[in-house]
C-alpha atoms as a PDB file:
ATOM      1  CA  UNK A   1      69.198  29.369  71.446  1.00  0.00           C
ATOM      2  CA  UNK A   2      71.934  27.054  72.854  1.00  0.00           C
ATOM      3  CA  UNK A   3      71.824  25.984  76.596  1.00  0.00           C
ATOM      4  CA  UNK A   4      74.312  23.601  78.400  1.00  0.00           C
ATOM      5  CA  UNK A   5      73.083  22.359  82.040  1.00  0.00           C
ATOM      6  CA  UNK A   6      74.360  20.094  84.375  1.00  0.00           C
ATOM      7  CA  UNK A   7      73.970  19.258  87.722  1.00  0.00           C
ATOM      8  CA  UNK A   8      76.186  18.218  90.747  1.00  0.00           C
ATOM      9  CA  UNK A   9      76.417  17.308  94.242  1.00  0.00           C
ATOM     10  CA  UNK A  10      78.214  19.495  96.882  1.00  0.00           C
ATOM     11  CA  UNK A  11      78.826  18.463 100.300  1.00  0.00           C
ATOM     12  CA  UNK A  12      76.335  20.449 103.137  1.00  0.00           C
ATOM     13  CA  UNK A  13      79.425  22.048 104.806  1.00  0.00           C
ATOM     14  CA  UNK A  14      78.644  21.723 109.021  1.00  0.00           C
ATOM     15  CA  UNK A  15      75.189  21.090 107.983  1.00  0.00           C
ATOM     16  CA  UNK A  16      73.832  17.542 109.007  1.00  0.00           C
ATOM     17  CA  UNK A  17      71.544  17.646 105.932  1.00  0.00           C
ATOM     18  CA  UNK A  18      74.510  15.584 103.762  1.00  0.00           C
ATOM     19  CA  UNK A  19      74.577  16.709 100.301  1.00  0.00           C
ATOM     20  CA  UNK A  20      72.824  18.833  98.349  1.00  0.00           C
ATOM     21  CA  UNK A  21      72.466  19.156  93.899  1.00  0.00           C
ATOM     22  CA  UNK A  22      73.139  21.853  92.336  1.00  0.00           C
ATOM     23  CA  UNK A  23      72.339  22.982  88.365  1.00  0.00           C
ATOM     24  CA  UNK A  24      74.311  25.112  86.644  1.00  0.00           C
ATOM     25  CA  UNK A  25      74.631  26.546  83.200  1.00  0.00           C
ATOM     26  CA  UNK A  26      74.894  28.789  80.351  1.00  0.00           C
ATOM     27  CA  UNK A  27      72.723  29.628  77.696  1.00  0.00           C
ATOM     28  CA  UNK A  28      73.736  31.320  74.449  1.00  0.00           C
ATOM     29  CA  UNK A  29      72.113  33.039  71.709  1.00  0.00           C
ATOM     30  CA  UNK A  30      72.307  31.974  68.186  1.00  0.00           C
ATOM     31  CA  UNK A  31      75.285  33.562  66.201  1.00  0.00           C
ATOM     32  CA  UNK A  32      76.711  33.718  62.931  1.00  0.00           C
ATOM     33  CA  UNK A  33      80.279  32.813  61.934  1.00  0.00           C
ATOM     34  CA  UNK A  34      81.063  35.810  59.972  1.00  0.00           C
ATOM     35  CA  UNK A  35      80.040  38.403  62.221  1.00  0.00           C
ATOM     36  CA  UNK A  36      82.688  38.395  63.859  1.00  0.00           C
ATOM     37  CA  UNK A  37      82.253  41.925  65.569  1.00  0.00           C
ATOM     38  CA  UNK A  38      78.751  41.323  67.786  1.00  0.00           C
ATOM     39  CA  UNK A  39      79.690  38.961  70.518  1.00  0.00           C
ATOM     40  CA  UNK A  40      76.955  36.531  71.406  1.00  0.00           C
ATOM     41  CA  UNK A  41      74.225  37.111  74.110  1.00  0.00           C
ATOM     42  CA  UNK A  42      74.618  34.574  77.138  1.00  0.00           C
ATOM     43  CA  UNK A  43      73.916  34.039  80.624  1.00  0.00           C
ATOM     44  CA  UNK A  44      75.228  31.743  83.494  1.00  0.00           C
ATOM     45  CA  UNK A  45      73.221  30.506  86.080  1.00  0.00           C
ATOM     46  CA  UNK A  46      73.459  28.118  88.696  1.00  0.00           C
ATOM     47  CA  UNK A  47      70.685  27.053  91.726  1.00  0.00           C
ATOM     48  CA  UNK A  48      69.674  24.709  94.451  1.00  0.00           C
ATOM     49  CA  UNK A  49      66.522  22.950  93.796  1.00  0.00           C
ATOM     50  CA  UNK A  50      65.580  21.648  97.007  1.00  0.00           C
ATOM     51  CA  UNK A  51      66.065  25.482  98.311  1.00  0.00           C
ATOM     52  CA  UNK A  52      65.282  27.901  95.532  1.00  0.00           C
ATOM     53  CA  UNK A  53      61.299  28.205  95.868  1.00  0.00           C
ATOM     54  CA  UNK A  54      60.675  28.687  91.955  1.00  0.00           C
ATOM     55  CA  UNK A  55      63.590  27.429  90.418  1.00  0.00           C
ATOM     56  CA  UNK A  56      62.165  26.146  87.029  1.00  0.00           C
ATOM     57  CA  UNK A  57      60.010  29.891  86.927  1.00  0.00           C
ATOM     58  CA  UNK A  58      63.438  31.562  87.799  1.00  0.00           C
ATOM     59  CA  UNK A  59      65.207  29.750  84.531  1.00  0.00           C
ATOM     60  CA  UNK A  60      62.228  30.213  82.434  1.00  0.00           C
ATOM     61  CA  UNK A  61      62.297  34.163  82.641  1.00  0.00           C
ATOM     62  CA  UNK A  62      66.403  34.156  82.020  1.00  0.00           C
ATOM     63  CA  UNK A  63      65.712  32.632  78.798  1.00  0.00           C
ATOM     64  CA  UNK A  64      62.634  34.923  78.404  1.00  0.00           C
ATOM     65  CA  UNK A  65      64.799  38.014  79.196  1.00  0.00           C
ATOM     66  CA  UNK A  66      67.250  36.782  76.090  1.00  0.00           C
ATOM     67  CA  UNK A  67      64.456  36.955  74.055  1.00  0.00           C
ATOM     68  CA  UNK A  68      63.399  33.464  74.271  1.00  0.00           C
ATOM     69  CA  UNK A  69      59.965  33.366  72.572  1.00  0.00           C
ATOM     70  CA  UNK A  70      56.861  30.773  72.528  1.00  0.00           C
ATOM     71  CA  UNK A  71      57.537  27.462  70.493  1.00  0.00           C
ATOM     72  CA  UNK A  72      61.274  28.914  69.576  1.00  0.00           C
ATOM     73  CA  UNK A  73      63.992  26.396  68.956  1.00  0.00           C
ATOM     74  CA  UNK A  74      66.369  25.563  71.630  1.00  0.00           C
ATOM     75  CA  UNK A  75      68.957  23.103  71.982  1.00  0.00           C
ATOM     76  CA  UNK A  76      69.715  21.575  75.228  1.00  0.00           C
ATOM     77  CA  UNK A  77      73.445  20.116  75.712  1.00  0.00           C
ATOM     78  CA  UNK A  78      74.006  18.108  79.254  1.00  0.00           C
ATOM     79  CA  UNK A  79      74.524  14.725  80.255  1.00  0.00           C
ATOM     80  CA  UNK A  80      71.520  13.468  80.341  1.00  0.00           C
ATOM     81  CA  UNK A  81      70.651  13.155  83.929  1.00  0.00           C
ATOM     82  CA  UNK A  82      67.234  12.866  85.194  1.00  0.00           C
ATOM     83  CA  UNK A  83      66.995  16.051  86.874  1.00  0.00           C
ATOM     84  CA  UNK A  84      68.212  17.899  84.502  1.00  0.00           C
ATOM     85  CA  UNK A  85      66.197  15.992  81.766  1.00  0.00           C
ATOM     86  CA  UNK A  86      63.312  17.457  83.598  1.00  0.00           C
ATOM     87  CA  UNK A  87      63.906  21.178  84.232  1.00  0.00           C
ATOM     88  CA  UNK A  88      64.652  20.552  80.076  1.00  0.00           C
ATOM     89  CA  UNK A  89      61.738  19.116  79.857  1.00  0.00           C
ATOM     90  CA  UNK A  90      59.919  21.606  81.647  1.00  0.00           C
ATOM     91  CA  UNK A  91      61.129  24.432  79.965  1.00  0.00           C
ATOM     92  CA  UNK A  92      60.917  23.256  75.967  1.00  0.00           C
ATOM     93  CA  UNK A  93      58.849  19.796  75.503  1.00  0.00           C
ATOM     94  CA  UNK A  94      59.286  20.125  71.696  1.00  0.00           C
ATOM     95  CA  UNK A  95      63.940  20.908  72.233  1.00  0.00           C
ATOM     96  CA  UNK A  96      66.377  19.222  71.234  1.00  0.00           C
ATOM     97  CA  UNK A  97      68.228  17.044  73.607  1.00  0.00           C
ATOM     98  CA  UNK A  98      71.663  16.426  72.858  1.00  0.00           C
ATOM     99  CA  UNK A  99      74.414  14.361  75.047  1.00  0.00           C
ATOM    100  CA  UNK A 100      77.469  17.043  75.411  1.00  0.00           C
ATOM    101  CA  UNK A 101      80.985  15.764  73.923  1.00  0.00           C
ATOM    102  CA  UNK A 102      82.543  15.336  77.561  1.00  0.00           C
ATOM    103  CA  UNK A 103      79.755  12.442  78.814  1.00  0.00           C
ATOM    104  CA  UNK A 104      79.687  10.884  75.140  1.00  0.00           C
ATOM    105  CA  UNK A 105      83.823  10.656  75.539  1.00  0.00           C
ATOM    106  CA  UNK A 106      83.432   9.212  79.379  1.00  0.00           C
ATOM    107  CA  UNK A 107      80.509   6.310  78.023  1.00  0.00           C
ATOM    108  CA  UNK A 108      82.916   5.062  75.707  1.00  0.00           C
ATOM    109  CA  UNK A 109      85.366   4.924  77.906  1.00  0.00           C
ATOM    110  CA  UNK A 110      83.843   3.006  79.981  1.00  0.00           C
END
């Protein structure tokens, strides 16, 4: 299993509470190359920390619902960030962390 997160700030629109993160992603099921007629198994989501009660729980039981299963490989792709280094964290100790092509690009840049 395959799962790109990220997270980003949006503006509190006519709200005096500023700004406010929000995670997104997808998560795909591992697929072969030369099956080229069953299309992959993924799922988007995307929530508010700081207002979702059971965020981490909520994430946890998408995966589960793909099949996700107890010390299963997954692969995490995102840039690296703190919070969602956690929720990573959180959800697979033993996964894979991997810095996604965009942010490796943008470093070098730099």
């Amino acid at each position: 299993m395959t799962v790109g997160i990220d997270g980003g700030y949006v503006k509190a629109q006519g709200s005096e509470q500023g700004w406010f993160e929000v995670i997104a992603g997808k998560s795909i099921l591992a697929f072969r190359r030369d099956d080229e007629s069953s299309a992959p198994s993924s799922k988007c989501f995307a929530f508010v920390q700081t207002y979702d009660e059971k965020p981490k729980r909520r994430l946890f039981e998408l995966l589960q619902s793909q099949g996700l299963q107890m010390n299963q490989q997954i692969e995490f792709l995102s840039d690296g960030g703190e919070t969602v280094r956690d929720l990573q964290l959180y959800l697979s100790p033993e996964a894979d962390h991997l810095l996604d092509w965009f942010h490796i690009v943008r470093q070098e840049v730099a």
